[in-house]
Protein backbone atom coordinates (compact mmCIF):
# COMPACT_ATOMS: atom_id res chain seq x y z
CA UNK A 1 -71.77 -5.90 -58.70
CA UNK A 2 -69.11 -8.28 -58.34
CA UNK A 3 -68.76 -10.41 -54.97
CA UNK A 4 -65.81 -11.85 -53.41
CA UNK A 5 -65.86 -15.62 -53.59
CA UNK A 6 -62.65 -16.39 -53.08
CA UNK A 7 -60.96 -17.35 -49.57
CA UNK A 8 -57.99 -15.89 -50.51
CA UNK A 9 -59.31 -12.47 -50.01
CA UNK A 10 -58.48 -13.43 -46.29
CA UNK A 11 -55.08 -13.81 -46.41
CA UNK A 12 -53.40 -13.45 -44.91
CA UNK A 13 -55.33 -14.98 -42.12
CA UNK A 14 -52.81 -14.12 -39.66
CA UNK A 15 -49.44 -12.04 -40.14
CA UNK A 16 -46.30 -14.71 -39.01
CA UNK A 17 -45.10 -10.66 -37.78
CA UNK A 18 -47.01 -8.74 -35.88
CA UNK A 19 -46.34 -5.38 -34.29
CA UNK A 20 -44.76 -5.84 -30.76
CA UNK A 21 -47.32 -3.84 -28.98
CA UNK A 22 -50.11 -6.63 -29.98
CA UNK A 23 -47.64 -8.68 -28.80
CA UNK A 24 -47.29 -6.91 -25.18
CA UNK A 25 -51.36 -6.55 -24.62
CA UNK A 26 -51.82 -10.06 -24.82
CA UNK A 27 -48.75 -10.70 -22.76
CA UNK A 28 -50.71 -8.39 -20.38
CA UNK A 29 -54.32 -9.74 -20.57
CA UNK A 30 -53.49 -12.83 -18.52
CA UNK A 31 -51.78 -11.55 -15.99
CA UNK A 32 -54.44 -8.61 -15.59
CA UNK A 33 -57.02 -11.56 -15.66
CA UNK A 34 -55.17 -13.72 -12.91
CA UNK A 35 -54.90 -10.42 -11.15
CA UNK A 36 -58.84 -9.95 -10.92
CA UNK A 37 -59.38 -13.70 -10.20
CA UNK A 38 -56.80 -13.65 -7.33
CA UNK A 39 -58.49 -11.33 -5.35
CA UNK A 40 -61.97 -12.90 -5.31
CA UNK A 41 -63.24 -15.55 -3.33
CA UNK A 42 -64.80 -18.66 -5.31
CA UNK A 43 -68.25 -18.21 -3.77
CA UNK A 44 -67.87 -14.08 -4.92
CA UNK A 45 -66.76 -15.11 -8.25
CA UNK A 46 -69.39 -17.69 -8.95
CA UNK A 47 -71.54 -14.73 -7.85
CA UNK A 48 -69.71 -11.94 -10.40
CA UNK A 49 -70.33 -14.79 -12.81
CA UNK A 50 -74.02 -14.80 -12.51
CA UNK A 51 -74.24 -11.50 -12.81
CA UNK A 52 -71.78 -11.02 -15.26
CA UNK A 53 -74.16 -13.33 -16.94
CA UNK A 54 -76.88 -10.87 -17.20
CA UNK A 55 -74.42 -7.71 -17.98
CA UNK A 56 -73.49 -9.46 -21.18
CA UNK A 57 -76.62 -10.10 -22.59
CA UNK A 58 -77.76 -7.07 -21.97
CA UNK A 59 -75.00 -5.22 -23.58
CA UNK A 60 -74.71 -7.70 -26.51
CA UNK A 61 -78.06 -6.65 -27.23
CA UNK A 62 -78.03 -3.13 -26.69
CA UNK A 63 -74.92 -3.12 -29.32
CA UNK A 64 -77.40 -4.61 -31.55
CA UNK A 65 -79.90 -1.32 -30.39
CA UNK A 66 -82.41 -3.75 -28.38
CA UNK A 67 -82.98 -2.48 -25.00
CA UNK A 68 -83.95 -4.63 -21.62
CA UNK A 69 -83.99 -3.88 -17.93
CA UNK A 70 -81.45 -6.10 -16.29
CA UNK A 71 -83.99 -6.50 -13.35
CA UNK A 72 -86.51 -7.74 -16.26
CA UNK A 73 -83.76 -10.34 -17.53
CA UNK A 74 -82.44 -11.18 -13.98
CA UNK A 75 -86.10 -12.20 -13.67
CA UNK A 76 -86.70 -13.93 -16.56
CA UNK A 77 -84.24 -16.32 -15.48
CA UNK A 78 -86.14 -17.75 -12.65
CA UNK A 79 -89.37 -17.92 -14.51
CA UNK A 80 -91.23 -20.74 -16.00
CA UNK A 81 -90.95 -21.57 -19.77
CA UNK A 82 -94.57 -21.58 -20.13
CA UNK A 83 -94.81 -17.57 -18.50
CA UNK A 84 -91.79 -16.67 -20.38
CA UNK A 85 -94.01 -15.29 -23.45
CA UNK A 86 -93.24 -11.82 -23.28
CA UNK A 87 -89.43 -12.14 -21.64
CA UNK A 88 -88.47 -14.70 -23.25
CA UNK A 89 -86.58 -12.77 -26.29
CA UNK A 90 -83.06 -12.22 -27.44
CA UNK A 91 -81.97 -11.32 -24.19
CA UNK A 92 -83.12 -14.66 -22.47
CA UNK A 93 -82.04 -16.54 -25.12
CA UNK A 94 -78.13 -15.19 -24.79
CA UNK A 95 -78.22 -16.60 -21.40
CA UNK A 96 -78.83 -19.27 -22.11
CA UNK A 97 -76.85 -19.99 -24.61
CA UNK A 98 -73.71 -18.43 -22.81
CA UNK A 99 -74.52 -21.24 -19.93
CA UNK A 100 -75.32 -24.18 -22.17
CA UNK A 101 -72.04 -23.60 -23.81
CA UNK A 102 -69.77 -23.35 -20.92
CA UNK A 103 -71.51 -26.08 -18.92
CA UNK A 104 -70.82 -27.70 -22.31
CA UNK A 105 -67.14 -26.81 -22.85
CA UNK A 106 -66.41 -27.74 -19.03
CA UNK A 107 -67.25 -31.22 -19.94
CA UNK A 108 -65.88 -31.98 -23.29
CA UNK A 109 -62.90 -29.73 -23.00
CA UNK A 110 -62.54 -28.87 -26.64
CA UNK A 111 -59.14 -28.34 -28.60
CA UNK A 112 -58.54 -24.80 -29.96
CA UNK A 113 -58.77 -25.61 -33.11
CA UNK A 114 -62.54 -27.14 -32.43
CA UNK A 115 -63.61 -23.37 -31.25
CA UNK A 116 -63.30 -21.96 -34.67
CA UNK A 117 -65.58 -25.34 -36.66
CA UNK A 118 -68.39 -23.85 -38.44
CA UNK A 119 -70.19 -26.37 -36.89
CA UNK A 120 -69.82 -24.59 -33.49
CA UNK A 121 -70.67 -21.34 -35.08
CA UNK A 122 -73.96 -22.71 -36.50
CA UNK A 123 -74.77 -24.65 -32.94
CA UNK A 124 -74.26 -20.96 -31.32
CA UNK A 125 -76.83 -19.52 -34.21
CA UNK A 126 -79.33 -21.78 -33.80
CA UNK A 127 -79.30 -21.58 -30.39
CA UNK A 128 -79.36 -18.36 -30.06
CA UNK A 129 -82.19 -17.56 -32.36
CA UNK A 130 -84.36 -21.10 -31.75
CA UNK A 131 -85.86 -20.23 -28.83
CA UNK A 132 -86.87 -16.86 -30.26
CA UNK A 133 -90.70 -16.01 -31.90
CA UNK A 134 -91.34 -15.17 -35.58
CA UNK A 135 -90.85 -11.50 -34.21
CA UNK A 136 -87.73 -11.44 -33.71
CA UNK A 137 -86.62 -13.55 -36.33
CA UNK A 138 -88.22 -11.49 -39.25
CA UNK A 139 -85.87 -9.54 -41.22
CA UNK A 140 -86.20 -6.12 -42.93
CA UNK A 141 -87.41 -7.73 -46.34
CA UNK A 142 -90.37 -9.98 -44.49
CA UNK A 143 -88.25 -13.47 -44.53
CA UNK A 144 -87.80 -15.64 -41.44
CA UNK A 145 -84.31 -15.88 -40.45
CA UNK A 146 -83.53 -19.70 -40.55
CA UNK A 147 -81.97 -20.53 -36.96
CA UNK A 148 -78.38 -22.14 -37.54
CA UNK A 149 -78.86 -22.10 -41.64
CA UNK A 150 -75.39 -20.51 -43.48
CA UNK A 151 -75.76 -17.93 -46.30
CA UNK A 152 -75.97 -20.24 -49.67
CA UNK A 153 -77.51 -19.30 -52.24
CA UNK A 154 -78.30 -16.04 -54.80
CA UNK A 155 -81.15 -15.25 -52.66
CA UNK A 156 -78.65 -14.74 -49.40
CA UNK A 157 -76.10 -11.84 -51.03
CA UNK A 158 -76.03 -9.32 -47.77
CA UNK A 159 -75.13 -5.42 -47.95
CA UNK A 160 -74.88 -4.07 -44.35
CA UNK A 161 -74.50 -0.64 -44.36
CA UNK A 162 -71.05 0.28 -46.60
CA UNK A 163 -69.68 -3.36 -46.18
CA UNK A 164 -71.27 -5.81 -49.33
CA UNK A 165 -70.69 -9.65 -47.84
CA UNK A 166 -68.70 -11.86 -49.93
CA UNK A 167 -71.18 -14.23 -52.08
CA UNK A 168 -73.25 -16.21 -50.28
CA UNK A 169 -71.78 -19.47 -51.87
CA UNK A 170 -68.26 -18.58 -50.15
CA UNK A 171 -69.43 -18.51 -46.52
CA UNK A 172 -68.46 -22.42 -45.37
CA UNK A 173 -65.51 -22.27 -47.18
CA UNK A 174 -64.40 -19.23 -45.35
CA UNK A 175 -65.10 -20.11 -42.71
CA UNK A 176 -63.38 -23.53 -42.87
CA UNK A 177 -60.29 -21.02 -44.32
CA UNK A 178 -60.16 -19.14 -41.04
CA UNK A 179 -60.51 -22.10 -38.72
CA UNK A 180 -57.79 -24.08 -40.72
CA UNK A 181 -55.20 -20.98 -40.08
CA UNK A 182 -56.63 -19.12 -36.50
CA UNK A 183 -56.77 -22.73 -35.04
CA UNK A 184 -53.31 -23.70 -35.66
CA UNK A 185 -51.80 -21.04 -33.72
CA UNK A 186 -49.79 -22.63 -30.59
CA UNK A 187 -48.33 -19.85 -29.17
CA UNK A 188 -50.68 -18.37 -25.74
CA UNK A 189 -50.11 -15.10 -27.42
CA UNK A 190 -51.25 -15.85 -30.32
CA UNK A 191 -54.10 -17.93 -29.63
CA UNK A 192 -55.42 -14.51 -27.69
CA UNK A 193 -54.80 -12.52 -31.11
CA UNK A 194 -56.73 -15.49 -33.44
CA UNK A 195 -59.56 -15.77 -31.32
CA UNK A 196 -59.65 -11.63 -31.35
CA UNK A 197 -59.11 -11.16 -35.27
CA UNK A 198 -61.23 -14.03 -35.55
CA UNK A 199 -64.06 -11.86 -34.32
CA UNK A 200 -63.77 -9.31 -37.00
CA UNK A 201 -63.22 -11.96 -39.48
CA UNK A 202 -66.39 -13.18 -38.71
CA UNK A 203 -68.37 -10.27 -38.89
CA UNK A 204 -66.84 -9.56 -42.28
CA UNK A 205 -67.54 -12.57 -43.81
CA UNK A 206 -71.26 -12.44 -42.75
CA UNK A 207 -72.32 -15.90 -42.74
CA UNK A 208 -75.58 -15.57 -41.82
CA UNK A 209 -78.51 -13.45 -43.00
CA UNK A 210 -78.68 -12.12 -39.89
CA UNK A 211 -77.53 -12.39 -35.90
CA UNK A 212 -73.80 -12.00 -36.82
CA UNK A 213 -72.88 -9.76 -34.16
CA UNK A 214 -74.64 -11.86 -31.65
CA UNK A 215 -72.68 -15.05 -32.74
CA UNK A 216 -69.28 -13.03 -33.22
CA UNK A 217 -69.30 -12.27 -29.41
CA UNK A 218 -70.69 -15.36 -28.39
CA UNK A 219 -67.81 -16.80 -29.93
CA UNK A 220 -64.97 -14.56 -28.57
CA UNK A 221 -66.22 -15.01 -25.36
CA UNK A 222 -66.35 -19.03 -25.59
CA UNK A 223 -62.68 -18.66 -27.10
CA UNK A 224 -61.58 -16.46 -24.34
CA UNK A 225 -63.14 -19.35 -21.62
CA UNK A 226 -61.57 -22.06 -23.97
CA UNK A 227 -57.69 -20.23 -23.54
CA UNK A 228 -58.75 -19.51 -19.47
CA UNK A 229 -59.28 -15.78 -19.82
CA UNK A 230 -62.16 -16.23 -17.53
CA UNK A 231 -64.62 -14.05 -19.47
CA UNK A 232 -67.25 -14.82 -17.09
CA UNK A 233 -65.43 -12.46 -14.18
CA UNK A 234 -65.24 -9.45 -17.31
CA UNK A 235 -67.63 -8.47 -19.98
CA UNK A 236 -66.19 -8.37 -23.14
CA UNK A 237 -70.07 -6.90 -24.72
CA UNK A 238 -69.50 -3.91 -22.17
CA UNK A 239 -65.93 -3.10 -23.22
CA UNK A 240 -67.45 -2.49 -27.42
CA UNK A 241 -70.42 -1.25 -26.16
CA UNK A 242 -68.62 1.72 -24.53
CA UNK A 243 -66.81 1.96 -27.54
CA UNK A 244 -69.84 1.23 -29.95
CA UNK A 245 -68.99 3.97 -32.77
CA UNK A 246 -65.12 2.43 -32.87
CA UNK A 247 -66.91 -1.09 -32.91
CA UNK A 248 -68.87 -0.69 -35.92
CA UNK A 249 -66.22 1.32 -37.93
C-alpha cells in the first residue's frame, strides 16, 4: 500500500472562494454568540461555564464511546489527587486540560497563528493523556500510547476504519503545512472557517497513534476562545455528539 507523504495532498489548505453560505454562518455565529452572552449575568455565566465544563468532557468522551455520570465527574473535581484512583480517567483529565489551557491563554494571549503550532497540539496530547493509567493508554495491538509523542516512524502507519493515515514520517510537516496557511487568515470570517476545517484536517492527518479526536476538539474549542466565540457558554462536543453518525462520516 502506498501512503501519502506529501503535504501537498492538502491543498488547497483553504479555498481564496468559498461558497457564500459558509460565508453567512460565520457572519452569524458571533452575533448568535454575543446574543447568548448578553443575556447572562457574569456570576450566571461563570456558573454555565463550570458546568459547561463538565458537559464537554463528558460528551467528548462519549463521542469517543466512553461513558461517565456527570454527577461522578462533577465530583471528581473536588476530590483529592491521591482518592482520584478510580475517577481520575479520561474524563477528569479533559477538565483539566480545558482549564489549564484557558487559564493559560488568558494570560499569554496567543496570536492566531500560535493556535495551530504543533507544539500546542502535542502540549494538548500530553496533557490530556499524562495524567491517565496504563489502562487507558493501551491500544488495540498491546503498545502504550506515548503521551504528546507524533506518529514517526514505520512502526506508527494508522488505518482507522476506511480512512489509511498519511505515512507516519509526514505528520510534523503537515501539520506545520496547515498552520503556515489556516494561521494566516485575517479576515474574522475566515479565521472561524480555519479553525473549523482545521478540525477535520486534523483528524485526517492522524498525528498521533491514538487520542485524535480528543485533541481535534480540544483544539477547536481553544481556537473558538482564542477568536472570542466564548465556547465555554456552548458545547461544541454536544453539537457532534448529537450528530455523531454525520461526525464520523
Amino acid at each position: 500500500m502506498t501512503l501519502i507523504s506529501s503535504k501537498s495532498w492538502l491543498d488547497p489548505v483553504l479555498p481564496e472562494l468559498l461558497p457564500q453560505s459558509i460565508i453567512d454562518k460565520a457572519d452569524a455565529l458571533p452575533v448568535k454568540v454575543g446574543f447568548l452572552a448578553g443575556r447572562l449575568a457574569p456570576e450566571t455565566a461563570a456558573r454555565l461555564s463550570n458546568l459547561l465544563l463538565i458537559t464537554n468532557a463528558y460528551y467528548s468522551n462519549l463521542i469517543e464511546g466512553q461513558y461517565c455520570e456527570p454527577a461522578s465527574m462533577q465530583k471528581a473535581q473536588s476530590t483529592a489527587r491521591k482518592e482520584r484512583q478510580l475517577l481520575r480517567d479520561l474524563t477528569v483529565q479533559h477538565m483539566d486540560t480545558q482549564r489549564l489551557f484557558e487559564r493559560a491563554m488568558r494570560w499569554r494571549r496567543p496570536e492566531f497563528r500560535a493556535m495551530f503550532s504543533p507544539q500546542l497540539i502535542c502540549s494538548v496530547h500530553e496533557r490530556l493523556f499524562s495524567g491517565t493509567g496504563e489502562t487507558s493508554r493501551r491500544m488495540s495491538d498491546g503498545r502504550f500510547l506515548v503521551p504528546g509523542q507524533l506518529r514517526s516512524g514505520p512502526d506508527d502507519e494508522v488505518v482507522v476504519r476506511n480512512h489509511v493515515a498519511p505515512a507516519a514520517a509526514a505528520a510534523r510537516s503537515m501539520l506545520e503545512h496547515l498552520q503556515t496557511f489556516f494561521g494566516s487568515s485575517l479576515d474574522p470570517r475566515r479565521r472561524l472557517i480555519a479553525a473549523l476545517a482545521n478540525h477535520h484536517r486534523l483528524a485526517w492527518v492522524h498525528p498521533f497513534l491514538d487520542g485524535n479526536g480528543r485533541v481535534a476538539r480540544m483544539m477547536t474549542h481553544l481556537q473558538l476562545a482564542q477568536l472570542g466565540l466564548q465556547p465555554y457558554l456552548w458545547s461544541l462536543s454536544r453539537g457532534l455528539a448529537r450528530r455523531h453518525d454525520d461526525y464520523y462520516r
